[in-house]
N, C-alpha and C. Protein backbone atom coordinates (compact mmCIF):
# COMPACT_ATOMS: atom_id res chain seq x y z
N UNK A 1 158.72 179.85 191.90
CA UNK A 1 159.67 179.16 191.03
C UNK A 1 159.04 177.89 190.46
N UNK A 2 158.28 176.74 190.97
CA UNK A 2 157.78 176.09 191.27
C UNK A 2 156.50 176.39 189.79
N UNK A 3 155.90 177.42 190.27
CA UNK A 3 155.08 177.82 189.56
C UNK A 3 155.52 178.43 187.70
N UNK A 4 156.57 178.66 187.84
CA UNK A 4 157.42 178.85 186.38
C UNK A 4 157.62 178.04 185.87
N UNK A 5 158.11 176.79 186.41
CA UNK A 5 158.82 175.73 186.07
C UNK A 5 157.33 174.84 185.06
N UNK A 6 155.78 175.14 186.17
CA UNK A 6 154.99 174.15 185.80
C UNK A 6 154.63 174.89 184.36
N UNK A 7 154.64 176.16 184.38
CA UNK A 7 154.10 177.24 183.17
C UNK A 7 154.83 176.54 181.76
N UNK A 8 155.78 176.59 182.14
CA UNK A 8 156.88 176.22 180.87
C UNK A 8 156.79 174.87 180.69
N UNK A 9 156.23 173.68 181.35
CA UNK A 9 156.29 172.52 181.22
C UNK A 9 154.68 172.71 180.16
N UNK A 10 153.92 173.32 180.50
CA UNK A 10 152.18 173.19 180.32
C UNK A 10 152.33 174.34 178.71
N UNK A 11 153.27 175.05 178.25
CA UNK A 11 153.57 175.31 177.40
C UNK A 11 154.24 174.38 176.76
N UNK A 12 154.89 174.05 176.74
CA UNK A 12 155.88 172.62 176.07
C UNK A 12 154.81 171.52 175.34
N UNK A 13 154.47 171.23 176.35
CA UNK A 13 153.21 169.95 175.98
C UNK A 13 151.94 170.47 175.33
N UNK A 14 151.51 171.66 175.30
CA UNK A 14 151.01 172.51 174.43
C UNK A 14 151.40 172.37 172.68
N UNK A 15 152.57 172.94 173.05
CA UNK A 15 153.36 173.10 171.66
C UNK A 15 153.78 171.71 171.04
N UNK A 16 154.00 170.85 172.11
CA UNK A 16 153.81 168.97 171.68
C UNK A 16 152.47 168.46 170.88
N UNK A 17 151.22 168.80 171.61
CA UNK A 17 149.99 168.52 171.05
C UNK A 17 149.81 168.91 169.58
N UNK A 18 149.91 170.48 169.84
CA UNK A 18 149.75 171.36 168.66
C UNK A 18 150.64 170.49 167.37
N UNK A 19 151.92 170.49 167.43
CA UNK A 19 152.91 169.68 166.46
C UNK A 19 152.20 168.49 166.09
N UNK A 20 151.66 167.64 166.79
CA UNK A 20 151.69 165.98 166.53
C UNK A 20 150.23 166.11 165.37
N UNK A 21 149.21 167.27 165.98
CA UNK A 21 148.13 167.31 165.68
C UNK A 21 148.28 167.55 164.05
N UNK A 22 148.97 168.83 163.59
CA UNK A 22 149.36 169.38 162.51
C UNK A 22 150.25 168.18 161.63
N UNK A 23 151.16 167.50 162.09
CA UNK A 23 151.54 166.43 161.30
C UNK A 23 150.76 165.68 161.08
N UNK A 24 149.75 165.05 161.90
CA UNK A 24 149.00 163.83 161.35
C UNK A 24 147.70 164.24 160.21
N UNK A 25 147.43 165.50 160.55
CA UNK A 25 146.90 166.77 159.41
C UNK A 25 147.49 166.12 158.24
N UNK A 26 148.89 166.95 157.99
CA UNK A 26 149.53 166.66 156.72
C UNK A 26 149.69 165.29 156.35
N UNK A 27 150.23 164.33 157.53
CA UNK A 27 149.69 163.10 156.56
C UNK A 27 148.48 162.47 155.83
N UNK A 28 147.55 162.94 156.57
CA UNK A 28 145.98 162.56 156.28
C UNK A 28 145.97 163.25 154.85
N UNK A 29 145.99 164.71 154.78
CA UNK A 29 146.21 165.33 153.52
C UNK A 29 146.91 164.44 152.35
N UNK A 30 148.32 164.25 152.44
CA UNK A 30 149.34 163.51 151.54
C UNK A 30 148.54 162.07 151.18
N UNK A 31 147.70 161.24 152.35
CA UNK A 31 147.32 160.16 152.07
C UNK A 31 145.98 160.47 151.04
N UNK A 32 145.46 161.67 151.26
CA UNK A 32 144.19 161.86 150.65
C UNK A 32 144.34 162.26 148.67
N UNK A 33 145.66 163.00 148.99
CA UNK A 33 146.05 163.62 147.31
C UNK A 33 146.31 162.32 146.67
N UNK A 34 146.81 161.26 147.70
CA UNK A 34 147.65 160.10 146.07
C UNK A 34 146.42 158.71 146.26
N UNK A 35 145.38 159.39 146.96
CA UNK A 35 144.45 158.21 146.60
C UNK A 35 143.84 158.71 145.65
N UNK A 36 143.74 159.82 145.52
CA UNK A 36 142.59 160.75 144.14
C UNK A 36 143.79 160.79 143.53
N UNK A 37 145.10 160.95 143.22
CA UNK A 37 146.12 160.66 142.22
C UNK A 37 145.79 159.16 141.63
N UNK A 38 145.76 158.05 142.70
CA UNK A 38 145.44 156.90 141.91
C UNK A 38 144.27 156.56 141.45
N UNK A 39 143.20 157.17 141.84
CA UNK A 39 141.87 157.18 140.90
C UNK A 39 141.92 157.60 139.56
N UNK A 40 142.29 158.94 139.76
CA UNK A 40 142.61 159.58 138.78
C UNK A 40 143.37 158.56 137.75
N UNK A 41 144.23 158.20 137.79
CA UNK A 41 144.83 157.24 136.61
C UNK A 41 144.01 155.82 136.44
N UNK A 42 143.41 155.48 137.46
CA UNK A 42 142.55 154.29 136.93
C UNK A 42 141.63 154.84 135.99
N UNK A 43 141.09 155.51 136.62
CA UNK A 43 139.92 156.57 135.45
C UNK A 43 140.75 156.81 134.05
N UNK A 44 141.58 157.22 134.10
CA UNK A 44 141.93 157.89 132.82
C UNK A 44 142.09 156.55 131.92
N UNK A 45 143.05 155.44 132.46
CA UNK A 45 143.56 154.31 131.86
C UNK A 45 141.78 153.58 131.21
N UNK A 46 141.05 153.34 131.91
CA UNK A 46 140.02 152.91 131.55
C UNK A 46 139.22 153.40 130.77
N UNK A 47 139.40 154.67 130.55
CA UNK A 47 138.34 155.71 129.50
C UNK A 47 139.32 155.64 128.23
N UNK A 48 140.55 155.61 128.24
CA UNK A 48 141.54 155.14 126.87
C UNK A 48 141.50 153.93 126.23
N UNK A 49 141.13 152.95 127.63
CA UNK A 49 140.58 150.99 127.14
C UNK A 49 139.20 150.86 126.56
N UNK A 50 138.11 152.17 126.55
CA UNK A 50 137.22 152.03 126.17
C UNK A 50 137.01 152.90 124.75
N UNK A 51 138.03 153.51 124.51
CA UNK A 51 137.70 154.34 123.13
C UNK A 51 137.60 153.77 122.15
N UNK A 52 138.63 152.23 121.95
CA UNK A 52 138.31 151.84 120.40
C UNK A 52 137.36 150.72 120.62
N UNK A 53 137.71 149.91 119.51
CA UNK A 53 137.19 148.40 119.08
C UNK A 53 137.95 147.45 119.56
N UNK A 54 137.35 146.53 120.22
CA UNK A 54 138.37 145.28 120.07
C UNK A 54 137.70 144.35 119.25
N UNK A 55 138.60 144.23 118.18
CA UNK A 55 138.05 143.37 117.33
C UNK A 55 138.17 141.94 117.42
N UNK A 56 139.36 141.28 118.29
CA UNK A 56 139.56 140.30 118.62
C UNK A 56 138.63 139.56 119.36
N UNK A 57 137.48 140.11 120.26
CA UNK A 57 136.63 139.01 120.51
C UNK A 57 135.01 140.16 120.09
N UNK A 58 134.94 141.14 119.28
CA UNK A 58 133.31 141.36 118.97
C UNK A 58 132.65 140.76 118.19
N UNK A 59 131.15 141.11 119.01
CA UNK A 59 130.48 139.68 118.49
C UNK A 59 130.05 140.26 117.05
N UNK A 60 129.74 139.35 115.65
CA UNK A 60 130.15 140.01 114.20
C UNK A 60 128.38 139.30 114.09
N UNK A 61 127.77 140.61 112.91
CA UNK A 61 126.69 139.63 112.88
C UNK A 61 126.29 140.93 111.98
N UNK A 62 124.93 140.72 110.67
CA UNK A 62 124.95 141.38 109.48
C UNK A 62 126.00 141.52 108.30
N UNK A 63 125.83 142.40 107.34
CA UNK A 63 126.42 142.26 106.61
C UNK A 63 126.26 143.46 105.35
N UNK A 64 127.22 144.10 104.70
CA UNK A 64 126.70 145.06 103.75
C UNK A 64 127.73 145.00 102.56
N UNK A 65 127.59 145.08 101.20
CA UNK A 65 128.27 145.27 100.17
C UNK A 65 128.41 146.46 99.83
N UNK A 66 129.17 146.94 99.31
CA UNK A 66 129.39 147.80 98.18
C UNK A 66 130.65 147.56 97.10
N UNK A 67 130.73 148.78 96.39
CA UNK A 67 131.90 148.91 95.42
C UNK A 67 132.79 149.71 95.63
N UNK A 68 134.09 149.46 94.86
CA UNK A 68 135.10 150.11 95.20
C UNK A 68 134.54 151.69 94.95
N UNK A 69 135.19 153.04 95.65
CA UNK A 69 134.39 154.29 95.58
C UNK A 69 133.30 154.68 96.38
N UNK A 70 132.27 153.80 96.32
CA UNK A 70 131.23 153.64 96.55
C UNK A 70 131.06 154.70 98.74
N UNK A 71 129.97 155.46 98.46
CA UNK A 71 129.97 156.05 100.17
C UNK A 71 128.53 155.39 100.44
N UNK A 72 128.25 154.63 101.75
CA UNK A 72 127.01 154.54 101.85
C UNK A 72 127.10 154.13 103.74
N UNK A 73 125.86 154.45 104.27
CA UNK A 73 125.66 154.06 105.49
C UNK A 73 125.70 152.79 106.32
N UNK A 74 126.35 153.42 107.65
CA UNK A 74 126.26 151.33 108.28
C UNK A 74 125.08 150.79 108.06
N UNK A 75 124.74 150.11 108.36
CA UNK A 75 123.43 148.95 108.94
C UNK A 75 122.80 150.15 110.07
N UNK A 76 121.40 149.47 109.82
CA UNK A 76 120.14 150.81 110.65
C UNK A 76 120.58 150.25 112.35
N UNK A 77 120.58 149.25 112.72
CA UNK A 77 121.19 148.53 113.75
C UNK A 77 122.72 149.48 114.77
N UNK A 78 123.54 149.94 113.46
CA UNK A 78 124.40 150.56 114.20
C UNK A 78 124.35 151.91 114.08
N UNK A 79 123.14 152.48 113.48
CA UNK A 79 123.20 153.87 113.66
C UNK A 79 122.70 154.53 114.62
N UNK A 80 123.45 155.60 115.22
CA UNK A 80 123.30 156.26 116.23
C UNK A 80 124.64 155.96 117.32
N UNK A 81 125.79 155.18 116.79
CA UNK A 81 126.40 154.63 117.58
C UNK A 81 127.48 156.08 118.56
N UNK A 82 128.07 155.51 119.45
CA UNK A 82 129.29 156.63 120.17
C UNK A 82 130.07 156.29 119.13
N UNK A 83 130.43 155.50 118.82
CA UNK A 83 131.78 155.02 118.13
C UNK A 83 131.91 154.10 117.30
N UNK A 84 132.76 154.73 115.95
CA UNK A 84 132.66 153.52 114.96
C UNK A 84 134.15 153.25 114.66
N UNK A 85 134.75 152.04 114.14
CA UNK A 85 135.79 152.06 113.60
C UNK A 85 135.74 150.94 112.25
N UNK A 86 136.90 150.82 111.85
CA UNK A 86 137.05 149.98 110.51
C UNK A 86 138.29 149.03 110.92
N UNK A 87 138.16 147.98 110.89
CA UNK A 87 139.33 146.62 111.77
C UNK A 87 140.46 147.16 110.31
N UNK A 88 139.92 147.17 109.08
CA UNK A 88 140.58 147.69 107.95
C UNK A 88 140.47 148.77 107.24
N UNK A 89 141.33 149.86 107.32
CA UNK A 89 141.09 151.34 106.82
C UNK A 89 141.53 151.01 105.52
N UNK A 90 142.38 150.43 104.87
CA UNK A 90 142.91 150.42 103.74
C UNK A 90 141.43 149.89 102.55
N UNK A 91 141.00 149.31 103.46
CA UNK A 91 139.93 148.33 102.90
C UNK A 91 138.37 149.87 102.74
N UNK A 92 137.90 150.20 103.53
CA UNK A 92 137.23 151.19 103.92
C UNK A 92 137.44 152.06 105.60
N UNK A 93 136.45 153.14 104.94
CA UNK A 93 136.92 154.49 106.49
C UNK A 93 135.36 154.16 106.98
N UNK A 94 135.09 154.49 108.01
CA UNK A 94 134.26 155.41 108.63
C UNK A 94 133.96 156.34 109.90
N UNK A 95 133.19 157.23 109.60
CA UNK A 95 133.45 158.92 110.41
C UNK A 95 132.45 158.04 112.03
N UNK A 96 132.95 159.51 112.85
CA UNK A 96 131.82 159.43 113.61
C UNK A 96 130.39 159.21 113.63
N UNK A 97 130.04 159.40 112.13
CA UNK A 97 128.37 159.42 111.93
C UNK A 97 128.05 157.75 111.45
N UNK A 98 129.05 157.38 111.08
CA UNK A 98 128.71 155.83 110.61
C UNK A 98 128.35 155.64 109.06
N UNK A 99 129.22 156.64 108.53
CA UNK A 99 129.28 157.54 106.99
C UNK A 99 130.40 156.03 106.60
N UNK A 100 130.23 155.47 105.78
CA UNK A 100 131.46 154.52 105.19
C UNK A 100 131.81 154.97 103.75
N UNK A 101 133.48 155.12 103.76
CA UNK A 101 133.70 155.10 102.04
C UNK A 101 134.60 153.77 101.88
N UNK A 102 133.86 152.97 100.53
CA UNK A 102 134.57 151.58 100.01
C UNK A 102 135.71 152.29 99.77
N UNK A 103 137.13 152.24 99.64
CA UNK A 103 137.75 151.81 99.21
C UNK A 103 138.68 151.29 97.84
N UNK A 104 138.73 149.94 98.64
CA UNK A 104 139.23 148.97 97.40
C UNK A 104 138.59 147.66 97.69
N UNK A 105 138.80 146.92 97.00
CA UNK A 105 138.29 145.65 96.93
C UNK A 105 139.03 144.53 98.41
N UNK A 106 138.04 144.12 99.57
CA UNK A 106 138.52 143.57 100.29
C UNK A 106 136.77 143.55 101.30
N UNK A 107 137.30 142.85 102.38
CA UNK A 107 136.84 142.61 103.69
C UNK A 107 136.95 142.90 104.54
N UNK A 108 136.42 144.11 105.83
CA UNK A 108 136.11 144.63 106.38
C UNK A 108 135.21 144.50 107.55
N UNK A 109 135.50 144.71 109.24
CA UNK A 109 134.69 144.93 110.40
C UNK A 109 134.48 146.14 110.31
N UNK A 110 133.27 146.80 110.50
CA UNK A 110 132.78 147.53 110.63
C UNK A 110 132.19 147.61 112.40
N UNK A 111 133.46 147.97 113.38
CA UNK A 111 132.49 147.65 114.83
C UNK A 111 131.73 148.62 115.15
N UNK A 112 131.03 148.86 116.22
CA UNK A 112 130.67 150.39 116.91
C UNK A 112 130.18 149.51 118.35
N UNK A 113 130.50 150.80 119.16
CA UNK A 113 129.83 151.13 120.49
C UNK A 113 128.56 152.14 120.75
N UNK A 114 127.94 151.12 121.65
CA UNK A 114 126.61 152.09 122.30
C UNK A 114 126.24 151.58 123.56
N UNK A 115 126.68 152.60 123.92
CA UNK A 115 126.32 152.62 125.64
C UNK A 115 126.94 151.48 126.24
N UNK A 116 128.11 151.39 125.93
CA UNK A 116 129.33 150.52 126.33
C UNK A 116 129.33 149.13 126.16
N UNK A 117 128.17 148.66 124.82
CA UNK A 117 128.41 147.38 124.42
C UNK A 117 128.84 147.50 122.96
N UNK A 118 129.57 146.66 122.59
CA UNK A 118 130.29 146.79 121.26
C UNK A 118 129.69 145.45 120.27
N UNK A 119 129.82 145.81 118.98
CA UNK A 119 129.23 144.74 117.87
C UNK A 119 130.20 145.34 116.87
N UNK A 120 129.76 144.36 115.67
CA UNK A 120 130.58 144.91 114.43
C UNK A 120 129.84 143.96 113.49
N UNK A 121 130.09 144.66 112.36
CA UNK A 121 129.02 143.51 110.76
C UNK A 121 130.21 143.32 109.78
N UNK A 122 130.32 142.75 109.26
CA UNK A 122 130.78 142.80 107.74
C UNK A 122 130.74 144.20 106.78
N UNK A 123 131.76 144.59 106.49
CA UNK A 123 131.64 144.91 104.95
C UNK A 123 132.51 144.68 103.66
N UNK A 124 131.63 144.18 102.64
CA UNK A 124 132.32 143.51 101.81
C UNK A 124 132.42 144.28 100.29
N UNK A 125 133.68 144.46 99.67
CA UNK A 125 133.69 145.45 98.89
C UNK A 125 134.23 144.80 97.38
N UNK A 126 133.40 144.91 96.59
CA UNK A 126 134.04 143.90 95.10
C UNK A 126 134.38 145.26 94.41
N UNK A 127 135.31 145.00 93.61
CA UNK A 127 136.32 145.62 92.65
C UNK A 127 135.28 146.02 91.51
N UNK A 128 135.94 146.68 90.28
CA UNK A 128 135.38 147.20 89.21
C UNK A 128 134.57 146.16 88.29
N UNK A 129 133.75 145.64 88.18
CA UNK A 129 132.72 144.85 87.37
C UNK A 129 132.25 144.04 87.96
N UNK A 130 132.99 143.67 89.37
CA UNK A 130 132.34 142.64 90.23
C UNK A 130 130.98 142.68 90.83
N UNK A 131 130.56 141.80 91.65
CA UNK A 131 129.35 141.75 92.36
C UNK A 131 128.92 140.76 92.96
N UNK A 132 128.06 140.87 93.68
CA UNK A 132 127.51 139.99 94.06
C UNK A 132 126.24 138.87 93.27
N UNK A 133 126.24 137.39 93.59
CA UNK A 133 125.26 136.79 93.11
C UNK A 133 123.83 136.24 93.64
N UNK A 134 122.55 137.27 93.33
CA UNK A 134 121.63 137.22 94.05
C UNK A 134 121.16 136.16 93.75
N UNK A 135 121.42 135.19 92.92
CA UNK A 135 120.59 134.16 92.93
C UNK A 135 120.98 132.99 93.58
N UNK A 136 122.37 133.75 94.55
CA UNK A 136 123.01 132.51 95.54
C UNK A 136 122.02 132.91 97.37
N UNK A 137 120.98 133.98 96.83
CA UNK A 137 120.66 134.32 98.26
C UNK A 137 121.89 135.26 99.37
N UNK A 138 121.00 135.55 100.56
CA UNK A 138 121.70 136.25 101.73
C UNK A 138 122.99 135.06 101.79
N UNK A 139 124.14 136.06 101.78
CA UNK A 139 125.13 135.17 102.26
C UNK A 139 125.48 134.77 104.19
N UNK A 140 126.01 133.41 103.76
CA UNK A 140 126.57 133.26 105.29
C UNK A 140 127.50 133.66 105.77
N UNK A 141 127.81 134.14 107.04
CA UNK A 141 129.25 134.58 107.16
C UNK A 141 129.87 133.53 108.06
N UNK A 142 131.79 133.68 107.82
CA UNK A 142 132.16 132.92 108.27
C UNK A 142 133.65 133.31 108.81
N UNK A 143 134.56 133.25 109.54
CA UNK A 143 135.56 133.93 110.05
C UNK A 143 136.60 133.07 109.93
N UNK A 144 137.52 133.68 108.83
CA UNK A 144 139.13 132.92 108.23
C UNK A 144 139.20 131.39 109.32
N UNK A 145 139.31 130.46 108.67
CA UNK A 145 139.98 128.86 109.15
C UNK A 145 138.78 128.24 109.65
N UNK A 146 137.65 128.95 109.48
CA UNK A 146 136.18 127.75 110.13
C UNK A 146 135.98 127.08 109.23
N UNK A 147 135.48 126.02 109.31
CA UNK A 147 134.36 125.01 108.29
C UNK A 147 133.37 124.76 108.37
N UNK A 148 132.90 124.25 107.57
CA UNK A 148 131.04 124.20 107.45
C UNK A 148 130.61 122.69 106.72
N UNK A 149 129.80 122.04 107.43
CA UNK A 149 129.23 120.72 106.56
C UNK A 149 127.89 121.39 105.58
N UNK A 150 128.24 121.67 104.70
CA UNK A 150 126.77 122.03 104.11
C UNK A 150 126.22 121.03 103.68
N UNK A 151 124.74 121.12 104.23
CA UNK A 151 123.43 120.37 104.12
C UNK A 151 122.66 120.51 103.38
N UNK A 152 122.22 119.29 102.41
CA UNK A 152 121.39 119.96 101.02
C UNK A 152 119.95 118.88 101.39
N UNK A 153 119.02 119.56 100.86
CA UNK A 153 118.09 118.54 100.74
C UNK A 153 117.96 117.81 99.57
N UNK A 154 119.03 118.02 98.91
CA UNK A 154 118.88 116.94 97.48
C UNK A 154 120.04 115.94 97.50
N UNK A 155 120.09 114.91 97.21
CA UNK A 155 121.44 114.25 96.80
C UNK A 155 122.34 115.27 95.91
N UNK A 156 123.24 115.71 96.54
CA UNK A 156 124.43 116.05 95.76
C UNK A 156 125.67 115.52 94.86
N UNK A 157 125.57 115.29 93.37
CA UNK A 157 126.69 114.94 92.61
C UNK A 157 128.01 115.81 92.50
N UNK A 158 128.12 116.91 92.59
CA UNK A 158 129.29 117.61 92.39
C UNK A 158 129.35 119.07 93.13
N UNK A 159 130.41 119.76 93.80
CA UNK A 159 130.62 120.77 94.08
C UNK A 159 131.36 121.40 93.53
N UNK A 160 131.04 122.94 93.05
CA UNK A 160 132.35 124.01 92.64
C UNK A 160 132.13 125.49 93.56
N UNK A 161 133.21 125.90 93.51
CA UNK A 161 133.17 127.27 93.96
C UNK A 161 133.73 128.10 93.05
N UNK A 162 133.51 130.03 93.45
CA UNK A 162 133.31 130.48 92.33
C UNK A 162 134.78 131.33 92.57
N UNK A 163 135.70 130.77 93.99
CA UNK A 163 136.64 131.33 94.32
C UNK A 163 136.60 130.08 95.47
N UNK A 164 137.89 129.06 95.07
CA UNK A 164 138.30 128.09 95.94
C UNK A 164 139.79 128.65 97.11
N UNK A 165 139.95 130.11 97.00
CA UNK A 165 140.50 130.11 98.01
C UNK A 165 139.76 130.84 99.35
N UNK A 166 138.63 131.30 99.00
CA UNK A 166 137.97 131.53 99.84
C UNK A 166 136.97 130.36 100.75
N UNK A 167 136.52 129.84 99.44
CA UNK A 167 135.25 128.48 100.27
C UNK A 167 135.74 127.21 99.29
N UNK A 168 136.87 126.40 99.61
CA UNK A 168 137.66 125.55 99.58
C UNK A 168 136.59 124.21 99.34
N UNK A 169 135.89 123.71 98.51
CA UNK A 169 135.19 122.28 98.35
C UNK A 169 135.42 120.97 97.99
N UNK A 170 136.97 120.98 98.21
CA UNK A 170 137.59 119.62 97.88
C UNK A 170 137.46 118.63 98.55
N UNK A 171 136.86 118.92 100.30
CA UNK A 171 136.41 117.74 100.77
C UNK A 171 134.37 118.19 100.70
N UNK A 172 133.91 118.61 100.13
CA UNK A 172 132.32 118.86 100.21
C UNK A 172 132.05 117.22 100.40
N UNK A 173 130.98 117.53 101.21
CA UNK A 173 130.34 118.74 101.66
C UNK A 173 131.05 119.41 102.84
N UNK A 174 131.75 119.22 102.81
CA UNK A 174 132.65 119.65 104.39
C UNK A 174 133.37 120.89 103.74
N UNK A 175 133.39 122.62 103.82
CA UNK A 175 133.90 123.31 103.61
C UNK A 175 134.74 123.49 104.24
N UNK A 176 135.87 124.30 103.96
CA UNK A 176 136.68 125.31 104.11
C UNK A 176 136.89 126.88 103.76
N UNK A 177 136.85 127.39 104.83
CA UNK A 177 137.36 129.18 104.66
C UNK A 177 138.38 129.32 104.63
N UNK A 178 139.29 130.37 103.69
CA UNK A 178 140.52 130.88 103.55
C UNK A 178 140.41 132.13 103.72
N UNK A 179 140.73 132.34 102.61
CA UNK A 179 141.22 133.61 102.44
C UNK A 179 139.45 134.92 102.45
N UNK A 180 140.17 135.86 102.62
CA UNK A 180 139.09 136.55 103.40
C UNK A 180 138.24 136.90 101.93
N UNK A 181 137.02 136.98 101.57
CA UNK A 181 136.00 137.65 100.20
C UNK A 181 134.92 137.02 100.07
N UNK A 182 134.65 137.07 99.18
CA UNK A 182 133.03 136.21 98.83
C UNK A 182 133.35 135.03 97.81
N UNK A 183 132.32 134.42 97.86
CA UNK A 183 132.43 133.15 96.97
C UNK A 183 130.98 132.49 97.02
N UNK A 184 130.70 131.97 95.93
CA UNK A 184 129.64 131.21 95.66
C UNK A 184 129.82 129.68 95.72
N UNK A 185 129.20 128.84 96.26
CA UNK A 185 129.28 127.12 96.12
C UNK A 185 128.47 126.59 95.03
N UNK A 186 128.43 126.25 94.19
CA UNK A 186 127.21 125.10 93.58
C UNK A 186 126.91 123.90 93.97
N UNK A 187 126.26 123.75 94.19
CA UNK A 187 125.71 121.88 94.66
C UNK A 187 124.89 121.65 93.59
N UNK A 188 125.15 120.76 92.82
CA UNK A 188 124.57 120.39 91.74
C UNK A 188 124.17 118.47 91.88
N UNK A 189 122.85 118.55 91.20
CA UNK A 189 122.62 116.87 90.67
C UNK A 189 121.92 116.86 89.61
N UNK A 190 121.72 115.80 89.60
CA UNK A 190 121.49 115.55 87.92
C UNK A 190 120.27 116.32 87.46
N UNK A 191 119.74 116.98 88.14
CA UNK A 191 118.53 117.40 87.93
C UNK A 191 118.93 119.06 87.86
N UNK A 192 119.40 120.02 88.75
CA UNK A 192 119.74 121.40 88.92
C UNK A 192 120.54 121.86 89.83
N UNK A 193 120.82 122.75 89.10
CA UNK A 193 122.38 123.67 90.75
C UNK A 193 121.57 123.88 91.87
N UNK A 194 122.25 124.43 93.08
CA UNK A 194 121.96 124.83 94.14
C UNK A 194 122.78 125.79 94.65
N UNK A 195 122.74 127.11 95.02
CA UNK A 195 123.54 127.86 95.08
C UNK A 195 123.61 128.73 96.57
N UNK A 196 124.93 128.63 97.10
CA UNK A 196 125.15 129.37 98.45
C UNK A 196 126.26 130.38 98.26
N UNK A 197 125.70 131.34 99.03
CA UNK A 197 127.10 132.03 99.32
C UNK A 197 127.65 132.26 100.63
N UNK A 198 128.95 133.05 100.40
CA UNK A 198 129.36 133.09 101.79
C UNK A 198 130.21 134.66 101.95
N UNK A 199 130.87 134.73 102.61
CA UNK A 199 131.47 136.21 102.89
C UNK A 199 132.72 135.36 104.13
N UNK A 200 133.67 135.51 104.23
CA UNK A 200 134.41 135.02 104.66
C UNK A 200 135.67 136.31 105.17
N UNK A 201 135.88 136.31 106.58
CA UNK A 201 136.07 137.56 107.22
C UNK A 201 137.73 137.21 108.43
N UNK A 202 137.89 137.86 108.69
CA UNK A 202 138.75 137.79 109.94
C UNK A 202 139.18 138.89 110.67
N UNK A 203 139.62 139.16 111.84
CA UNK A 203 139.58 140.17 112.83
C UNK A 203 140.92 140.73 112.93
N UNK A 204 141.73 140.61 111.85
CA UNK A 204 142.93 141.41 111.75
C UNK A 204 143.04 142.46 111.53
N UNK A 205 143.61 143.58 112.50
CA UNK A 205 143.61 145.23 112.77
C UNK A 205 144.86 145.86 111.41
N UNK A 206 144.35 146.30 110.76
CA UNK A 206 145.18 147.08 109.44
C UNK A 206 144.96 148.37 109.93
């Protein structure tokens, strides 16, 4: 009797082990699915934070013109990129290949990614007869509300611009940027002009 009693006790605690073993199984399991559940969404969230542009802090540097219509390639710098975008589509597109079509007349980031560092240049697009003035030289760029002391090596008598809402010279030599396009400065003295340009940009997503 004695001996039944211990059988059924040594089965019991058997079937105790077995149970406790199999639950802490399934928890280990349950703990294991929602840690790869929460990877899984960090991963995903982070590969969606890396698809576009942020244009709000890339670093901007080059520069390219065209005309309204006009299809032509980024800068040799960004070709080959993973990823291109346009801060302004209305302004110009461009494809995966870094293919750009002007548009209309405006100002334009052009960013891209490669190999998970991001840049972006200028592109600047003049309307039907417009253009640019090569005899103002490579322009400077400058990003909506900065200013600039421009420095001449000549005594300067008078400043004009060739668009005062873009490069503002009412206190020259101390500029002002506005409104986003190109513009030419003259610095003139009694002797001959002096001529700068500029390209004047900002990081607003259209």
């Amino acid at each position: 009797m004695n001996r039944i009693r211990l059988l059924f006790v040594m089965v019991a605690l058997l079937a105790l082990l077995v149970s406790c073993a199999s639950g802490g199984a399934g928890k280990a399991n349950d703990e294991e699915m929602k840690n790869e559940a929460e990877m899984t969404t960090v991963d995903d969230s982070t590969s969606e934070a890396e698809e576009g542009i942020d244009f709000s802090s890339v670093s901007v540097s080059g520069h390219l013109f065209a005309k309204e219509g006009e299809s032509l390639s980024a800068l040799d710098e960004a070709l080959g990129a993973d990823i291109y975008a346009s801060s302004k589509g209305s302004v110009a597109t461009v494809n995966e290949n870094g293919e750009i079509a002007a548009l209309k007349k405006g100002v334009t980031l052009i960013g891209y990614e490669r190999g998970g560092e991001t840049a972006a240049f200028v592109l600047c697009v003049f309307g039907e007869g417009e253009g640019r003035d090569r005899s103002a030289g490579i322009p400077q760029l400058f990003e909506k509300g900065e200013e600039f002391t421009l420095v001449t090596a000549v005594s300067v008598t008078e400043y004009s611009s060739s668009d005062s809402a873009v490069a503002d010279v009412s206190e020259a030599p101390l500029l002002s940027f506005g409104e986003c396009g190109y513009a030419v400065v003259t610095a003139s003295n009694v002797s001959r002009p002096f001529f700068y340009s500029f390209i004047v940009y900002d990081r607003t997503v259209e």
